[in-house]
PDB file of N, CA and C in Angstrom:
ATOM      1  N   UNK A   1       8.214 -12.137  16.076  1.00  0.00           N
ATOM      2  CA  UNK A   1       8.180 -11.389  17.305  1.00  0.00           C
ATOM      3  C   UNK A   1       7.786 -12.347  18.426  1.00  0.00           C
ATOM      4  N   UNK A   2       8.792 -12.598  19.074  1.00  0.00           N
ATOM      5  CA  UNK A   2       8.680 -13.313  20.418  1.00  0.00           C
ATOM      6  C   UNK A   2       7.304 -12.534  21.474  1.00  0.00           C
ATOM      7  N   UNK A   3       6.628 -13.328  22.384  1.00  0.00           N
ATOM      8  CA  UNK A   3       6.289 -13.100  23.543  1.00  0.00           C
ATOM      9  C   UNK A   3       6.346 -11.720  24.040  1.00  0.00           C
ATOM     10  N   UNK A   4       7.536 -11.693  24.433  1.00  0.00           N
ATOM     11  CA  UNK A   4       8.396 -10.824  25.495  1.00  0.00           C
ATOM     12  C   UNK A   4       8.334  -9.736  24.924  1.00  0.00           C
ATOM     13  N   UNK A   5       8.490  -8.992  23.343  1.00  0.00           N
ATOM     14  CA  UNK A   5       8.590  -8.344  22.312  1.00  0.00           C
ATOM     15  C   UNK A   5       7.331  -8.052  22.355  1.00  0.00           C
ATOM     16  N   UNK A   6       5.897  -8.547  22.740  1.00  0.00           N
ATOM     17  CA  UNK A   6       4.776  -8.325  22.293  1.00  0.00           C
ATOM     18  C   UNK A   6       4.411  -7.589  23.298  1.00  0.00           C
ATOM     19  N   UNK A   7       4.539  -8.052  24.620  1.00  0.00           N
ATOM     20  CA  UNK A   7       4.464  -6.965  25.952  1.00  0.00           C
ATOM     21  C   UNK A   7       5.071  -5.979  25.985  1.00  0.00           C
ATOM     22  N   UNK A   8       6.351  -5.563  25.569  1.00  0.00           N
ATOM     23  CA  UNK A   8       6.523  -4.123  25.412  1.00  0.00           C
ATOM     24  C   UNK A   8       5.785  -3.716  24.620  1.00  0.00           C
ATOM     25  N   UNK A   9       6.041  -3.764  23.231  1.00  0.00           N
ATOM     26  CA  UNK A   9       4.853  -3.419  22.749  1.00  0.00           C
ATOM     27  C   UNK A   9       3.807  -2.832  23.202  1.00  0.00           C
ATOM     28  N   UNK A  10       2.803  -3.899  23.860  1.00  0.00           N
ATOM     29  CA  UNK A  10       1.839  -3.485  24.215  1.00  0.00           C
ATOM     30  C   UNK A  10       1.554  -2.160  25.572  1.00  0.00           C
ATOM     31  N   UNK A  11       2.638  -2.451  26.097  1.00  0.00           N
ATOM     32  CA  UNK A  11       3.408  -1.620  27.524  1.00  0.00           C
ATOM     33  C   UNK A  11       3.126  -0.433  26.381  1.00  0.00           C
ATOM     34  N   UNK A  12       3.942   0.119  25.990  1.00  0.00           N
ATOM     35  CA  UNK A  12       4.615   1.119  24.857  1.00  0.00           C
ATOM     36  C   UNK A  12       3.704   1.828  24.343  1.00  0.00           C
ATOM     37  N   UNK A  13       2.660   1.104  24.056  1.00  0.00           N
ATOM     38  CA  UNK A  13       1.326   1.458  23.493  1.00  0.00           C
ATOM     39  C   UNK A  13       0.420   1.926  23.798  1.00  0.00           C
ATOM     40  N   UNK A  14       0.244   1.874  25.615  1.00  0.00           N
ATOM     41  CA  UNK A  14      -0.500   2.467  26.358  1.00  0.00           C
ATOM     42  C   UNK A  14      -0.129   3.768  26.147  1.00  0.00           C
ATOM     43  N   UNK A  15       1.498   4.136  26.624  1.00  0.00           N
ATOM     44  CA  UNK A  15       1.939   6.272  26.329  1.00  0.00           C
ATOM     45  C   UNK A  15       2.216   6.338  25.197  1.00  0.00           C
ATOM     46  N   UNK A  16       2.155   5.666  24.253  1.00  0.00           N
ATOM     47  CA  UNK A  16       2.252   6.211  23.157  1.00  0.00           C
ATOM     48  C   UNK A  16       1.514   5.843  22.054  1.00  0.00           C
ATOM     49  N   UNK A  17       0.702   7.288  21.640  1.00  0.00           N
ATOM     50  CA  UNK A  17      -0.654   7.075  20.730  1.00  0.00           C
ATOM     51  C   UNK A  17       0.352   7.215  19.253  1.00  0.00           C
ATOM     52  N   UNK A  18       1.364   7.702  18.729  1.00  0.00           N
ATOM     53  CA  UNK A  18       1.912   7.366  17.877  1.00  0.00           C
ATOM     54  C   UNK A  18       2.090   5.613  17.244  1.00  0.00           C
ATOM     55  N   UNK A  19       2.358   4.952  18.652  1.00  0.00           N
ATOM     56  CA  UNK A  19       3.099   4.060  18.358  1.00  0.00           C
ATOM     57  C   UNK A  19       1.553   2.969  18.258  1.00  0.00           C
ATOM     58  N   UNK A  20       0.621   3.592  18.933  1.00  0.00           N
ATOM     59  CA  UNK A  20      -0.702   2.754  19.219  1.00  0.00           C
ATOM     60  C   UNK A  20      -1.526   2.696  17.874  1.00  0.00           C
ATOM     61  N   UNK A  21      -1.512   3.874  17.342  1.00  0.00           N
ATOM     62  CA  UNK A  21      -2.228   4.323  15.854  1.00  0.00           C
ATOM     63  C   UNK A  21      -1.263   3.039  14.957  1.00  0.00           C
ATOM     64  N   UNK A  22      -0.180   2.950  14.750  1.00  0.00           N
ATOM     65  CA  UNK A  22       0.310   2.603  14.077  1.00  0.00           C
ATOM     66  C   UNK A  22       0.187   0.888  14.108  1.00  0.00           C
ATOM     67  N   UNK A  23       0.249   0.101  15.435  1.00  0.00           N
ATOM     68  CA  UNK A  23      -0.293  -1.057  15.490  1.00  0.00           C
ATOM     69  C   UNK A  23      -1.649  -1.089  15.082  1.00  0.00           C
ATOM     70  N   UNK A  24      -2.335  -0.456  15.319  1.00  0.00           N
ATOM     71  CA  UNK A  24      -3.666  -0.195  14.631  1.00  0.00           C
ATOM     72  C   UNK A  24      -4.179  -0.476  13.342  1.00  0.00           C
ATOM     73  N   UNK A  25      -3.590   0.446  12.431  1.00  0.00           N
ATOM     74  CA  UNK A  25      -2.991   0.564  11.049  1.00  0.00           C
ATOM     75  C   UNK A  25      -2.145  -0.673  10.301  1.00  0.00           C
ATOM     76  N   UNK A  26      -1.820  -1.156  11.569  1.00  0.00           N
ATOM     77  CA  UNK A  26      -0.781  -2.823  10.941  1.00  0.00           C
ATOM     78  C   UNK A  26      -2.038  -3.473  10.573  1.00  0.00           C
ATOM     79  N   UNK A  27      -3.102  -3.420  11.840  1.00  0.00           N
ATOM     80  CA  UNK A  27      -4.023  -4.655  12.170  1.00  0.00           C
ATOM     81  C   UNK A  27      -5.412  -4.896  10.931  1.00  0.00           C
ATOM     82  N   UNK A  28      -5.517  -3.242  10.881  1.00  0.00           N
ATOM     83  CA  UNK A  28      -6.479  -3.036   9.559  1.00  0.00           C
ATOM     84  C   UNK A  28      -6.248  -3.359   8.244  1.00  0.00           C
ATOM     85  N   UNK A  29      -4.367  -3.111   8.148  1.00  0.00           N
ATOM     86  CA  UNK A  29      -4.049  -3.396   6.607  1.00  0.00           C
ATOM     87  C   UNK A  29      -4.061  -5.081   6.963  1.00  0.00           C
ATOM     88  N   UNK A  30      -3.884  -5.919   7.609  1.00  0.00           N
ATOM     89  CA  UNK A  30      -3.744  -6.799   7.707  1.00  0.00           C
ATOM     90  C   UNK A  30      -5.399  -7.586   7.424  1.00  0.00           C
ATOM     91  N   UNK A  31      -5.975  -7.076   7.761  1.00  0.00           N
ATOM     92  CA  UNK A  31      -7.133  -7.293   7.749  1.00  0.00           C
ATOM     93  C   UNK A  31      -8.091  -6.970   6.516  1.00  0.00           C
ATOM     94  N   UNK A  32      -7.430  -6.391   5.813  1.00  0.00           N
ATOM     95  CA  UNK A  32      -7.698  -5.874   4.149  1.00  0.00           C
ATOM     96  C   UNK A  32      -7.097  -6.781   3.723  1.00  0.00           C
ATOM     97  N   UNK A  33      -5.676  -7.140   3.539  1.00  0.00           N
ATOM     98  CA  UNK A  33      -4.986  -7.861   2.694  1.00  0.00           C
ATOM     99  C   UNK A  33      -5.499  -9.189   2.721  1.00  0.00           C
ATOM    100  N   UNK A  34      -5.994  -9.704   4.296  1.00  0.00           N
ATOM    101  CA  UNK A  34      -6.791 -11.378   3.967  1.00  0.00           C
ATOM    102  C   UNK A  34      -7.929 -11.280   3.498  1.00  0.00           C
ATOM    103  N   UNK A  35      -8.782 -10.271   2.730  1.00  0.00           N
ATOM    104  CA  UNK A  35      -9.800 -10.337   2.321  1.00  0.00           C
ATOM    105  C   UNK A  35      -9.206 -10.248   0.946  1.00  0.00           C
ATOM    106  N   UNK A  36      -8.789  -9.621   0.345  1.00  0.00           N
ATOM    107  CA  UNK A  36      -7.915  -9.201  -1.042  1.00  0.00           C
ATOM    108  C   UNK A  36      -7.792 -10.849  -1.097  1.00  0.00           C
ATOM    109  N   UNK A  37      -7.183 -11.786  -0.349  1.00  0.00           N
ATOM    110  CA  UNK A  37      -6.093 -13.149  -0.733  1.00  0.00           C
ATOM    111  C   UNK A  37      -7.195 -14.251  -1.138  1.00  0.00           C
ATOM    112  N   UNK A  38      -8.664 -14.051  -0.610  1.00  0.00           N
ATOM    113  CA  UNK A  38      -9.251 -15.037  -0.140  1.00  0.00           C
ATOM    114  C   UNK A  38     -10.287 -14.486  -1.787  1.00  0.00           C
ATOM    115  N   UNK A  39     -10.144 -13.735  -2.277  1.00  0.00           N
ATOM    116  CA  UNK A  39     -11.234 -14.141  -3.457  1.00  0.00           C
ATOM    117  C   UNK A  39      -9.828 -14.481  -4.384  1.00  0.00           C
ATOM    118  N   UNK A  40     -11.301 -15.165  -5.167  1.00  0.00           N
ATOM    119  CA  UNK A  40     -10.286 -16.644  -6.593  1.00  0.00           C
ATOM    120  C   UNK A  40      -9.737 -15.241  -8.105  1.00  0.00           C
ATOM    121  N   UNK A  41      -9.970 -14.249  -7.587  1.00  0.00           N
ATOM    122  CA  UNK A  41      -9.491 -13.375  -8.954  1.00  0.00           C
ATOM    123  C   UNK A  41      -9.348 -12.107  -8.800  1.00  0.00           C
ATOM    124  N   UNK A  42      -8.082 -10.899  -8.849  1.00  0.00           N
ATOM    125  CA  UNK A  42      -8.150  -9.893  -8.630  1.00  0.00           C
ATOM    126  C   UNK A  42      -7.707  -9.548  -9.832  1.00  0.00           C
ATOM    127  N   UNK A  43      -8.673  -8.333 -10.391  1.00  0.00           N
ATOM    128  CA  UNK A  43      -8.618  -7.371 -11.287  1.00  0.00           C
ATOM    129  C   UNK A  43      -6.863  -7.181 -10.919  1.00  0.00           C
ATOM    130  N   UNK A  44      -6.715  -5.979 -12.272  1.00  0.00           N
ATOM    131  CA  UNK A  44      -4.885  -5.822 -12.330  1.00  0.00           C
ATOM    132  C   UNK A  44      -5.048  -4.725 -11.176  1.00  0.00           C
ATOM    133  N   UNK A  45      -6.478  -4.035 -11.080  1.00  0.00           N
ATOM    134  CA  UNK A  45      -6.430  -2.561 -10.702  1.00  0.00           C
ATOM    135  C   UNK A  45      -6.312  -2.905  -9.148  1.00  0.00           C
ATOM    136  N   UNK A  46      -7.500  -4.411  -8.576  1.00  0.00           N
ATOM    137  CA  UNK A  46      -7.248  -5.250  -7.318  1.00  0.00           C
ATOM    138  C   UNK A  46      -5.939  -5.494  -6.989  1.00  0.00           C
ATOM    139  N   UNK A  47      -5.167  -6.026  -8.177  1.00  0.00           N
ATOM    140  CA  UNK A  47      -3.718  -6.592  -7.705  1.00  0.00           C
ATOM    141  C   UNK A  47      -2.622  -5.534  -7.380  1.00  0.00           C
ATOM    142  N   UNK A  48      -2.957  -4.030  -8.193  1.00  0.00           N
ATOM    143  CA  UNK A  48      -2.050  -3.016  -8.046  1.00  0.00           C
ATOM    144  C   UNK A  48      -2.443  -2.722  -6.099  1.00  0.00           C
ATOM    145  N   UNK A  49      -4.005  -2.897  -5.571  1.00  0.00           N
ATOM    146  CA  UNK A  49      -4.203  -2.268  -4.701  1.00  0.00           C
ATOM    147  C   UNK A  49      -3.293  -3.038  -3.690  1.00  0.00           C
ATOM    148  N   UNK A  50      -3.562  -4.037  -3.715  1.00  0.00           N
ATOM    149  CA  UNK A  50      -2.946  -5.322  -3.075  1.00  0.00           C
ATOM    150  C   UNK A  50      -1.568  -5.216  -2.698  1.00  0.00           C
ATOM    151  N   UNK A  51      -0.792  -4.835  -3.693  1.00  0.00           N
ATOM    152  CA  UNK A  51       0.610  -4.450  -3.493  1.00  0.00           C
ATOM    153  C   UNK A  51       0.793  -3.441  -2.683  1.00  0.00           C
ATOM    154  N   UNK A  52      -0.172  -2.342  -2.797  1.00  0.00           N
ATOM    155  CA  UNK A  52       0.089  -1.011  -1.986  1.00  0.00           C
ATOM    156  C   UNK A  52      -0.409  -1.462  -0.679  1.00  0.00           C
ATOM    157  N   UNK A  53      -1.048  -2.347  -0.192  1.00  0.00           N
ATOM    158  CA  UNK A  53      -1.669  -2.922   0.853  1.00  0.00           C
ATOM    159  C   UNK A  53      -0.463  -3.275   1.508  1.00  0.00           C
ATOM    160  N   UNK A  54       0.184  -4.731   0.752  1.00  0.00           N
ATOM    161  CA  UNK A  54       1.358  -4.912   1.376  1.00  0.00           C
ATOM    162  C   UNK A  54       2.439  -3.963   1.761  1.00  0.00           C
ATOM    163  N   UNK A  55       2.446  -3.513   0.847  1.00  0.00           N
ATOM    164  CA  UNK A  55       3.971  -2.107   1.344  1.00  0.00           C
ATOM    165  C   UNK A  55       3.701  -1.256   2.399  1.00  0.00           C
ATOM    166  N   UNK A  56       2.317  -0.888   2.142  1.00  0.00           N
ATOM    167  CA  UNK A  56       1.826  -0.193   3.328  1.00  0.00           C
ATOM    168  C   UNK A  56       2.578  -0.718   5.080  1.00  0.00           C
ATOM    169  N   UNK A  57       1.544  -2.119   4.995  1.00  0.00           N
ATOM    170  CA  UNK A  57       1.437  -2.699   6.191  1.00  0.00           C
ATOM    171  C   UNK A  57       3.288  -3.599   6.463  1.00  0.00           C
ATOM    172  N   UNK A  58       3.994  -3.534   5.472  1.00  0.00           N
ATOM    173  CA  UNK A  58       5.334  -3.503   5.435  1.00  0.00           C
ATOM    174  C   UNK A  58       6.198  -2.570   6.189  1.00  0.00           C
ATOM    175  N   UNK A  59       5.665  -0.910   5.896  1.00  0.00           N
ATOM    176  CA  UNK A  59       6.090   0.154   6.514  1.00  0.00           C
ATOM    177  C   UNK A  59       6.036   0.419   8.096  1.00  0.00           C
ATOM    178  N   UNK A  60       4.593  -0.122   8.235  1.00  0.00           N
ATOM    179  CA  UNK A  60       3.975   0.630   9.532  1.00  0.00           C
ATOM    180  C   UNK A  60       4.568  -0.935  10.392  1.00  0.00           C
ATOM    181  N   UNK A  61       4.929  -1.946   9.592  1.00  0.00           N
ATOM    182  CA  UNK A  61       5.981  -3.085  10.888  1.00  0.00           C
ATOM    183  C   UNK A  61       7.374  -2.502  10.982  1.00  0.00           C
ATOM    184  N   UNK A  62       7.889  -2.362   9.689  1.00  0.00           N
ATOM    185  CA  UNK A  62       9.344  -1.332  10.153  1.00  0.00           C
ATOM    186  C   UNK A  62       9.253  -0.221  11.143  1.00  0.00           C
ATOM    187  N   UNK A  63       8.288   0.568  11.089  1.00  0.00           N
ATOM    188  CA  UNK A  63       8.010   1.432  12.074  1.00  0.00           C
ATOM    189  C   UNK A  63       8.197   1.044  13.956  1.00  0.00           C
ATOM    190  N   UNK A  64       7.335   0.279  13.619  1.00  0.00           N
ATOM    191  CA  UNK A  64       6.896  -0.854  15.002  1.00  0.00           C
ATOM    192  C   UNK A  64       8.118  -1.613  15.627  1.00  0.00           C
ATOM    193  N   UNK A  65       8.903  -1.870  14.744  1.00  0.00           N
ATOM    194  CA  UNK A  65      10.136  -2.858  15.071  1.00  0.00           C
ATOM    195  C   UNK A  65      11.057  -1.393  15.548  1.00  0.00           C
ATOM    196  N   UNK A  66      11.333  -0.001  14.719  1.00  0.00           N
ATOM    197  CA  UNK A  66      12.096   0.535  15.069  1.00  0.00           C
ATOM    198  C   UNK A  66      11.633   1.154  16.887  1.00  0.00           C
ATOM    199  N   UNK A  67      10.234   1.212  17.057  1.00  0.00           N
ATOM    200  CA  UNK A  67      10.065   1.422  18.388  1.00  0.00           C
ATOM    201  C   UNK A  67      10.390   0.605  19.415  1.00  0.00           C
ATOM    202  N   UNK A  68       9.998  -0.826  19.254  1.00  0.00           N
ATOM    203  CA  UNK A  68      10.646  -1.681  19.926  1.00  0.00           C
ATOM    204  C   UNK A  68      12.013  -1.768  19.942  1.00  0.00           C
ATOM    205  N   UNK A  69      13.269  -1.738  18.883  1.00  0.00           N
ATOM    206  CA  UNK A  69      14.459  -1.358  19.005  1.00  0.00           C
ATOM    207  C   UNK A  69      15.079  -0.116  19.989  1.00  0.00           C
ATOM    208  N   UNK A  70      14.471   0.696  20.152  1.00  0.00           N
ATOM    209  CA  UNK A  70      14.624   2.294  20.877  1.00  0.00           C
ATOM    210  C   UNK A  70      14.145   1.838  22.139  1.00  0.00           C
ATOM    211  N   UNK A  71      13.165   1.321  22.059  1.00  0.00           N
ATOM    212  CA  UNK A  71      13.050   0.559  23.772  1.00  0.00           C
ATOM    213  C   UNK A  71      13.815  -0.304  24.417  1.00  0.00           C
ATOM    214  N   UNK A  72      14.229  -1.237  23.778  1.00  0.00           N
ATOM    215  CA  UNK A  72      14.793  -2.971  24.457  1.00  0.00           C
ATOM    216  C   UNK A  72      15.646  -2.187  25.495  1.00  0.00           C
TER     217      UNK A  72
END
């Protein structure tokens, strides 16, 4: 995501609490998943969470990209 891409965004984000929750939600799973990466051993039950972490925070960028698409 270019620059230019990040200011709408952020534009976008001000009227819209849909679209604001959801950068939100990127920033937290994102913020889970580098804690998950950074210890030396995850349980299978850690590694299952881990995955759902990623897909999660996978979803809520498809989301994000489709708002920015509907905008440009």
């Amino acid at each position: 995501m270019n620059a230019q891409e990040k200011a709408l965004l952020d534009k976008l984000a001000q009227t819209n609490p849909e679209l604001k929750a959801l950068m939100e939600e990127h920033r937290n799973l994102d913020v889970k998943l580098d804690e998950m990466n950074k210890r030396p051993y995850l349980s299978p039950e850690d590694d299952l969470e881990r995955k759902k972490i990623q897909k999660a925070k996978l979803n809520a960028k498809d989301k994000i990209h489709g708002f920015l698409e509907a905008n440009k």
